[in-house]
PDB file of N, CA and C in Angstrom:
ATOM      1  N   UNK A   1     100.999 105.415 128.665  1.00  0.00           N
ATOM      2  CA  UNK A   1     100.646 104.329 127.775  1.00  0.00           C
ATOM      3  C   UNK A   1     100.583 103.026 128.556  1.00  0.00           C
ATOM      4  N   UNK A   2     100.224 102.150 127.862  1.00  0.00           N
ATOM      5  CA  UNK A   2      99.673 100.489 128.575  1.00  0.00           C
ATOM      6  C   UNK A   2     101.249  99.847 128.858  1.00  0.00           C
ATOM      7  N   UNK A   3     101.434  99.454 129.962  1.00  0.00           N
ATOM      8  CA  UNK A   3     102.843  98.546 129.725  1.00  0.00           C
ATOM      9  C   UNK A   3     102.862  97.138 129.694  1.00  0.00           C
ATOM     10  N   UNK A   4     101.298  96.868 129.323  1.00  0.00           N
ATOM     11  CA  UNK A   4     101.400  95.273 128.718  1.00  0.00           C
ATOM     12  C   UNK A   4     101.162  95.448 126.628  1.00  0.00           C
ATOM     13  N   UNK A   5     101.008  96.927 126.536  1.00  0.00           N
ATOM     14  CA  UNK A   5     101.267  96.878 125.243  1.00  0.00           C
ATOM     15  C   UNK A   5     102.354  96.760 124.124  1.00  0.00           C
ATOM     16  N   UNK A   6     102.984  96.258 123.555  1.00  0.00           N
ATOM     17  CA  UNK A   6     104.501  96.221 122.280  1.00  0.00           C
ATOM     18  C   UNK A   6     104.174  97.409 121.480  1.00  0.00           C
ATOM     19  N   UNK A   7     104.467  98.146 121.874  1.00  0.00           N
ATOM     20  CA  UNK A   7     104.371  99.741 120.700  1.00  0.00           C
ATOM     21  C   UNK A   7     105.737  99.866 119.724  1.00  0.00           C
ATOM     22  N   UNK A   8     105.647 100.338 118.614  1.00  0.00           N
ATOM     23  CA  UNK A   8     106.460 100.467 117.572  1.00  0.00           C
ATOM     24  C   UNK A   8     106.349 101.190 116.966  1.00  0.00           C
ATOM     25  N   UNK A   9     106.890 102.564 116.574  1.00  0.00           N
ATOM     26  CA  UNK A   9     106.752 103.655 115.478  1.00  0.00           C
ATOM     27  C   UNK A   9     107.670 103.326 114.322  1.00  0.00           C
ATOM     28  N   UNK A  10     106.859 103.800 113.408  1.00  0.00           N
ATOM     29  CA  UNK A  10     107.364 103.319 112.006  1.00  0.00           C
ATOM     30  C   UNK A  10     107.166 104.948 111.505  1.00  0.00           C
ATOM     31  N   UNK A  11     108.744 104.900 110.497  1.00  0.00           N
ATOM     32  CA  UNK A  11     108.628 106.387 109.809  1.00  0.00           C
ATOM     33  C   UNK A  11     109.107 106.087 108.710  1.00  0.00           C
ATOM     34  N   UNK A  12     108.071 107.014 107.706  1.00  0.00           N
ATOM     35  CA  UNK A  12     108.341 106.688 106.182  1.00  0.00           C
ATOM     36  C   UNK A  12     108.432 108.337 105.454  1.00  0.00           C
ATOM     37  N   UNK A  13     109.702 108.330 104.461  1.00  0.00           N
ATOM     38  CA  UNK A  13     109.492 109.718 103.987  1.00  0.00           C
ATOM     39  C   UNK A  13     109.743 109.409 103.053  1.00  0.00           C
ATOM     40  N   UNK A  14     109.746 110.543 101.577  1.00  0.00           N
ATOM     41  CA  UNK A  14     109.818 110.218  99.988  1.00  0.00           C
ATOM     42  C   UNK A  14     109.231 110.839  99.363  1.00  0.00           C
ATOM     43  N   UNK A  15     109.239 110.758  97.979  1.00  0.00           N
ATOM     44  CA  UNK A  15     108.777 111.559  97.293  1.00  0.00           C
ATOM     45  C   UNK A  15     107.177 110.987  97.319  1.00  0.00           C
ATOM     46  N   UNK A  16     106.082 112.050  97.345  1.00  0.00           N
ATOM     47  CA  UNK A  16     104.802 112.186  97.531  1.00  0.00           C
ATOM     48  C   UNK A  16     104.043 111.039  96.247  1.00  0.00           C
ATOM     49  N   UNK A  17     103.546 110.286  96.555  1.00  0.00           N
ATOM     50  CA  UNK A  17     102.470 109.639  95.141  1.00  0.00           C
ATOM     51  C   UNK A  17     101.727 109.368  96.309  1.00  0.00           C
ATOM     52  N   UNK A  18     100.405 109.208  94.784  1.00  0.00           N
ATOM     53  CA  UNK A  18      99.343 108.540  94.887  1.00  0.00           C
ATOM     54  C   UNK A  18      99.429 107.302  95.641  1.00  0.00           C
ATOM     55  N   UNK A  19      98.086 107.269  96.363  1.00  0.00           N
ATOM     56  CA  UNK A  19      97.558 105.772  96.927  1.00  0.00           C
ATOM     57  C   UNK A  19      99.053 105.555  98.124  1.00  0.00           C
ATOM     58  N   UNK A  20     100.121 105.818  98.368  1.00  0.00           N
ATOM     59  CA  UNK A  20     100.772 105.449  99.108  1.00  0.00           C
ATOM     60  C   UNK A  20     100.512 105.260 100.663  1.00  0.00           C
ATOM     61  N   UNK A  21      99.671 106.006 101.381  1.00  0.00           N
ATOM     62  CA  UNK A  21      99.010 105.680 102.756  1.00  0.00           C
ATOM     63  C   UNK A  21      98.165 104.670 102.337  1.00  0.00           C
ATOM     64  N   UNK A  22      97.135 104.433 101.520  1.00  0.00           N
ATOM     65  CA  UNK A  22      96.651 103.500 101.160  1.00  0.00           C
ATOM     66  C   UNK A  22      97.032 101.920 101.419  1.00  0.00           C
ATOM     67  N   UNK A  23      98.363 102.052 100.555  1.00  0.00           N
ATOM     68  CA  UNK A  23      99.108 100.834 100.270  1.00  0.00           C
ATOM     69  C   UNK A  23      99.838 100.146 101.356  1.00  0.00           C
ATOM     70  N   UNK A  24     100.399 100.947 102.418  1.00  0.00           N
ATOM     71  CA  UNK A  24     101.009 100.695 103.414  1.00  0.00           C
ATOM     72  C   UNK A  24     100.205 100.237 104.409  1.00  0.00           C
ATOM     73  N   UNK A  25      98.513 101.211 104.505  1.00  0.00           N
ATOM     74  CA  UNK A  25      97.586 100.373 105.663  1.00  0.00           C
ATOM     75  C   UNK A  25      97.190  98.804 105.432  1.00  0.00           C
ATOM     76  N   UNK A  26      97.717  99.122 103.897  1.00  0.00           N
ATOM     77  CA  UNK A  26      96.847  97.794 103.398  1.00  0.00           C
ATOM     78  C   UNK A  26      97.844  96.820 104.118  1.00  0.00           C
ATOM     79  N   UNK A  27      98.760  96.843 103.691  1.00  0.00           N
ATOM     80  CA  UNK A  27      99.597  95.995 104.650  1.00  0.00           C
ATOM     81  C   UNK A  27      99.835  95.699 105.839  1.00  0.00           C
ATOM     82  N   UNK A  28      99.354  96.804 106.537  1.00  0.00           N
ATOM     83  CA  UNK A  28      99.510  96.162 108.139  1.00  0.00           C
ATOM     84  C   UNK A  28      98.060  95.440 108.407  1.00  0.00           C
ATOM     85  N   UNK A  29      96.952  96.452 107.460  1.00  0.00           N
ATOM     86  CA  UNK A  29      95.727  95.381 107.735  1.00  0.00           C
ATOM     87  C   UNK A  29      95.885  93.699 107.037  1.00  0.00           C
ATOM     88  N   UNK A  30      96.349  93.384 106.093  1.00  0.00           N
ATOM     89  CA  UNK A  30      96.821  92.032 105.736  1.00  0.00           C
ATOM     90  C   UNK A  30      97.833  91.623 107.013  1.00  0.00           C
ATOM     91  N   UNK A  31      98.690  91.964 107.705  1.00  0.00           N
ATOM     92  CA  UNK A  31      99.742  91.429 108.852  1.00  0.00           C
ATOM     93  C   UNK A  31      98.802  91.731 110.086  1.00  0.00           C
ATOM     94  N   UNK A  32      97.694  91.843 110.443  1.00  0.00           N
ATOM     95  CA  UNK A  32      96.391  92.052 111.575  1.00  0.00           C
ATOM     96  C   UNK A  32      97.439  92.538 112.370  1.00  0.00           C
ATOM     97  N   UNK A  33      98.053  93.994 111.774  1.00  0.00           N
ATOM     98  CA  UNK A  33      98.423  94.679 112.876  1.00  0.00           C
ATOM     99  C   UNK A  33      97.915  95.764 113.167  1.00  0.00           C
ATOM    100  N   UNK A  34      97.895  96.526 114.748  1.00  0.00           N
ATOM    101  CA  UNK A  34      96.342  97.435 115.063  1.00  0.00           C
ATOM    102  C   UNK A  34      97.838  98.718 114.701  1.00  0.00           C
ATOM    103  N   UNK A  35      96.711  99.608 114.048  1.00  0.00           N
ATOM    104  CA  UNK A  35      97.211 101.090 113.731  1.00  0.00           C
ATOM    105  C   UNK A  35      96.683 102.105 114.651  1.00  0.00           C
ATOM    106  N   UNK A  36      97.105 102.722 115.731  1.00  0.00           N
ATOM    107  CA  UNK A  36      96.804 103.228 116.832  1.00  0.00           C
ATOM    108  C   UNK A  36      96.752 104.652 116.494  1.00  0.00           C
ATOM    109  N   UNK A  37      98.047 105.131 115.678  1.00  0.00           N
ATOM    110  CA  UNK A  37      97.628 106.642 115.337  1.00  0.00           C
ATOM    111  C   UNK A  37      98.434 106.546 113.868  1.00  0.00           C
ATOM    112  N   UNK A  38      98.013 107.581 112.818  1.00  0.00           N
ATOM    113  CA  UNK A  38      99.120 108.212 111.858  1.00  0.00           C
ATOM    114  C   UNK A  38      99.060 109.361 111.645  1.00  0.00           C
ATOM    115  N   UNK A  39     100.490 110.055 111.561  1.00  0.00           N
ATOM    116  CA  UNK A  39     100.463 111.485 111.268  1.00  0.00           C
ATOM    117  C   UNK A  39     101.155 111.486 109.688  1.00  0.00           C
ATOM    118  N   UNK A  40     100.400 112.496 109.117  1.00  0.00           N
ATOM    119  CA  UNK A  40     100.710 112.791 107.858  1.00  0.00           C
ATOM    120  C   UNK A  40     101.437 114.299 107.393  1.00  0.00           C
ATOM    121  N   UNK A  41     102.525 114.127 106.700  1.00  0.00           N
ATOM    122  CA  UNK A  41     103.012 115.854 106.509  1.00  0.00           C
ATOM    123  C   UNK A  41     103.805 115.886 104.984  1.00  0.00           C
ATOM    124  N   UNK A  42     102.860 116.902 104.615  1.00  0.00           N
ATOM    125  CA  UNK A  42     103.546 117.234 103.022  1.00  0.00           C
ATOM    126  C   UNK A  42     104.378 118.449 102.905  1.00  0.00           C
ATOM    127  N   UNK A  43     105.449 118.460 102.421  1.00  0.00           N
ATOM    128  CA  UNK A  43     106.122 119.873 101.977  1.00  0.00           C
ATOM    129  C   UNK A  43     106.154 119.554 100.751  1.00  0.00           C
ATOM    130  N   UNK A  44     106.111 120.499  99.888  1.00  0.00           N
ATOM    131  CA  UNK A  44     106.131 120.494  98.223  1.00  0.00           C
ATOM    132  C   UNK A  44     105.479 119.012  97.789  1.00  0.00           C
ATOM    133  N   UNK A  45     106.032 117.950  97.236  1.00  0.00           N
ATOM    134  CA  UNK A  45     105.934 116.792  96.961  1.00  0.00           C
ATOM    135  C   UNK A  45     106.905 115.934  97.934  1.00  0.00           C
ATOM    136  N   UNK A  46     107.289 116.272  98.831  1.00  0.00           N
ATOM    137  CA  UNK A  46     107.537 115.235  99.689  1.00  0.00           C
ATOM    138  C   UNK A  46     107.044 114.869 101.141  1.00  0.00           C
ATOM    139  N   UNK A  47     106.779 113.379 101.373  1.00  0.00           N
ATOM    140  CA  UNK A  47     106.004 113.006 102.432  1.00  0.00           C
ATOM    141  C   UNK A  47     106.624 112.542 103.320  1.00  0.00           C
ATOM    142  N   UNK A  48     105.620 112.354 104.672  1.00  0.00           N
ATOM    143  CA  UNK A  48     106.337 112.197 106.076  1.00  0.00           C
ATOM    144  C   UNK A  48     105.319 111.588 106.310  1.00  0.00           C
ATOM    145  N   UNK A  49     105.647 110.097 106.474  1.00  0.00           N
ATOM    146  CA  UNK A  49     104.302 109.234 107.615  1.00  0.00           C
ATOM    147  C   UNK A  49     105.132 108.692 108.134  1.00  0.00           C
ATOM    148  N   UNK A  50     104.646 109.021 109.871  1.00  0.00           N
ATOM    149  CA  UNK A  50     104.902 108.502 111.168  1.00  0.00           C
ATOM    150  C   UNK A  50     103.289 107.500 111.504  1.00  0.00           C
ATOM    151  N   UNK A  51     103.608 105.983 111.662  1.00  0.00           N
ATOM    152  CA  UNK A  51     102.604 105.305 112.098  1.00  0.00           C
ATOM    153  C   UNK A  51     102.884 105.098 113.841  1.00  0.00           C
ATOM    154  N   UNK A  52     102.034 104.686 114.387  1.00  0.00           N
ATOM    155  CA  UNK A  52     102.106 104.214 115.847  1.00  0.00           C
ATOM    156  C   UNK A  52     101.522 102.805 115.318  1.00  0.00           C
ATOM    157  N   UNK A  53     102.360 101.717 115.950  1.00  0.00           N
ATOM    158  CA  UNK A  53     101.090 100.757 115.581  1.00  0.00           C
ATOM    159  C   UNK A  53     101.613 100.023 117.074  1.00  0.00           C
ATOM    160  N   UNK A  54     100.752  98.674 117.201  1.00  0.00           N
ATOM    161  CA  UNK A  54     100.685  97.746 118.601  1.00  0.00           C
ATOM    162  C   UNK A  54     100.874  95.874 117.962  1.00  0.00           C
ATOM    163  N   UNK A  55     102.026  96.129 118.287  1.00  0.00           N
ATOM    164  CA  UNK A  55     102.299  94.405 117.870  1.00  0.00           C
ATOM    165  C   UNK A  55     102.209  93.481 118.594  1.00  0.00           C
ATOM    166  N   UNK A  56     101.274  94.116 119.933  1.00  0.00           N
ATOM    167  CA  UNK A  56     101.198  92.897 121.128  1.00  0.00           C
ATOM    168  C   UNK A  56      99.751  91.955 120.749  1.00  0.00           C
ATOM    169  N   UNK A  57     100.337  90.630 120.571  1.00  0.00           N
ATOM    170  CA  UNK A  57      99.226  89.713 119.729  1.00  0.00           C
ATOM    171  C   UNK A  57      98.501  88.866 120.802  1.00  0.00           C
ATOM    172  N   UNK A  58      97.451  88.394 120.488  1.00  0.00           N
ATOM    173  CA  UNK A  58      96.298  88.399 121.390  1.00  0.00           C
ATOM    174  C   UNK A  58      97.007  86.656 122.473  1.00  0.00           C
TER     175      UNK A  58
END
């Protein structure tokens, strides 16, 4: 990886709804923060998002 980049993983788990990846990009796109990767994982109704994002600002 870049070592002039600020990398930060963010992990979110819970019970599964609607629009919730949605709601969360929306927010880092409102905070102009870059989303580099997300992994998504469902068991029954519960969720697992791991974001990568880059908080190194211009």
């Amino acid at each position: 990886m870049d070592e002039d980049k600020d990398f930060v993983v963010v992990t979110v788990s819970g019970d599964d709804r609607p629009r919730i990846l949605a709601a969360l990009t929306k927010i880092l796109v409102d905070g102009k923060v870059e989303l580099v990767d997300v992994e998504q994982a469902t068991l029954q109704d519960f969720l697992g998002l791991s974001f990568l994002l880059d908080m190194t600002r211009p």
